[in-house]
Protein backbone atom coordinates (compact mmCIF):
# COMPACT_ATOMS: atom_id res chain seq x y z
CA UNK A 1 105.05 -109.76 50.30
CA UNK A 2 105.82 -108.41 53.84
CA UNK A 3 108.34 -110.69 54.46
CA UNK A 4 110.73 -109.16 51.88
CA UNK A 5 109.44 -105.99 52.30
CA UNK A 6 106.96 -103.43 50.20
CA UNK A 7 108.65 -102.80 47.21
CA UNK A 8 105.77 -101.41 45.03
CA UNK A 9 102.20 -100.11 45.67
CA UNK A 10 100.43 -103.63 44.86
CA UNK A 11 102.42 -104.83 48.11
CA UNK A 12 100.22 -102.28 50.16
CA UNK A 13 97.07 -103.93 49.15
CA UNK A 14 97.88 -107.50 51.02
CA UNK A 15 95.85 -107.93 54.02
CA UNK A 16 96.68 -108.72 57.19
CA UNK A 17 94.63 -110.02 60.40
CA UNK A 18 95.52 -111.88 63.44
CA UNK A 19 96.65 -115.30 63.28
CA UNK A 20 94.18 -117.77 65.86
CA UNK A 21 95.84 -119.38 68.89
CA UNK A 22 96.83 -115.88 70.57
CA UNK A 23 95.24 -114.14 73.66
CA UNK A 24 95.96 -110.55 74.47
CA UNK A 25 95.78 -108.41 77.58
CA UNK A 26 96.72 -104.65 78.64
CA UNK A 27 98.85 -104.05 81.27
CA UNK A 28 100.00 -101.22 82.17
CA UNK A 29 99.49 -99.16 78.92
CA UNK A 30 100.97 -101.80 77.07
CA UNK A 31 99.39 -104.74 75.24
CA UNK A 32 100.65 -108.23 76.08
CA UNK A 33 100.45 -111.60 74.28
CA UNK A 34 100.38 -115.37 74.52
CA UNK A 35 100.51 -118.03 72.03
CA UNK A 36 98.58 -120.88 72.53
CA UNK A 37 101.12 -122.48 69.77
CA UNK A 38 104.13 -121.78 71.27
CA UNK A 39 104.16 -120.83 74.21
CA UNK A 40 105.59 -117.92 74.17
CA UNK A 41 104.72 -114.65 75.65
CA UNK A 42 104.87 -111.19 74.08
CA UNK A 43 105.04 -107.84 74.93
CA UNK A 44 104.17 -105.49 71.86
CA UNK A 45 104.40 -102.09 73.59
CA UNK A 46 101.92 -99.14 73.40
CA UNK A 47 102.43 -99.01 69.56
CA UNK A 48 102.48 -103.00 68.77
CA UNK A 49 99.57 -102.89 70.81
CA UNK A 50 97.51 -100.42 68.90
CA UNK A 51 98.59 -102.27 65.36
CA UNK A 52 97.05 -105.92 67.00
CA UNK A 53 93.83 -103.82 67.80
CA UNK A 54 93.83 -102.51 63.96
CA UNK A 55 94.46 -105.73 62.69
CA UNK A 56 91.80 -107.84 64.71
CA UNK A 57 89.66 -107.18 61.56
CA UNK A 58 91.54 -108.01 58.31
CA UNK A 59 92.99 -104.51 57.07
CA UNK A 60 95.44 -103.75 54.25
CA UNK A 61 98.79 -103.20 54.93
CA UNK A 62 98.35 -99.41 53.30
CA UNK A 63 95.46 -98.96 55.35
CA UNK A 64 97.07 -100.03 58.29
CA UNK A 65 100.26 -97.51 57.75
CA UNK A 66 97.91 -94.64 57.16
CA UNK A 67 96.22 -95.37 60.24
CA UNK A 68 98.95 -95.15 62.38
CA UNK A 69 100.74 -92.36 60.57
CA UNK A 70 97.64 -90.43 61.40
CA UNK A 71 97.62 -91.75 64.69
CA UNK A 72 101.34 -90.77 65.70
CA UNK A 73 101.14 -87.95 63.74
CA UNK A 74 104.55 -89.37 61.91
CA UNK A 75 106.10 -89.13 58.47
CA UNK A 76 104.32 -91.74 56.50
CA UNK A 77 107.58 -93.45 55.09
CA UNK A 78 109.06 -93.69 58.54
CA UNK A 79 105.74 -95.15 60.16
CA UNK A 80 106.10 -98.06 56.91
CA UNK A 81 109.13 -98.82 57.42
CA UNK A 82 108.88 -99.57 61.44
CA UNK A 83 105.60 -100.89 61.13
CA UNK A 84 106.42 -103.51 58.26
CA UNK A 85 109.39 -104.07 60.58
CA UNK A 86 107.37 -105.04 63.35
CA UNK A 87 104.73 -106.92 61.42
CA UNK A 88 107.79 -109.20 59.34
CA UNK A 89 108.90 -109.84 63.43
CA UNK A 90 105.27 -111.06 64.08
CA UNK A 91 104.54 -113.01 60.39
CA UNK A 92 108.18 -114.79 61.41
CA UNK A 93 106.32 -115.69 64.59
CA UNK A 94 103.22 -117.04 62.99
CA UNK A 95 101.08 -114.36 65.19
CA UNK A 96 99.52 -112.64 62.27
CA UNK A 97 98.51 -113.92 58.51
CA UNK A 98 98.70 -112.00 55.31
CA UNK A 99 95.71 -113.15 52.70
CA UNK A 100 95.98 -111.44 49.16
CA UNK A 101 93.60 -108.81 48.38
């Protein structure tokens, strides 16, 4: 499960899509958020932003990482292990939902 972290390759295969109740806009090269739930308003950054545009349809998680490795053109381990970082931040927040494959 994401929230304690991918500890074998079945982990990879969860999927994950945007939670409802959240409106996004760009601004300035950088992709903000509100929830409707909360409240609360987000910034998620170039990179945040492209992962919320990836996950508007439901992807799996390894999907997702090889995306964005490609993407950034970074070491696939690294790009994991910030992105799962980033996506525990936003499951904590109730802004995205993981559904088993």
């Amino acid at each position: 499960m994401i929230e304690a972290g991918l500890t074998n390759a079945q982990d990879t295969e969860q999927i994950v899509v945007r939670a409802e109740g959240n409106m996004a806009s760009d601004m300035n090269g950088e992709k903000v958020m509100f929830s409707t739930r909360t409240g609360k308003y987000y910034n998620l950054g170039a990179v945040g932003g492209r992962i919320w545009e990836l996950i508007a349809e439901p992807i799996a998680l390894g999907r997702l990482v090889d995306a964005l490795a490609s993407e950034y053109e970074v070491e696939r381990a690294t790009c994991e292990r910030e992105a799962l970082a980033f996506l525990r931040q936003m499951y904590r927040e109730s802004l995205i939902e993981l559904r088993p494959s």
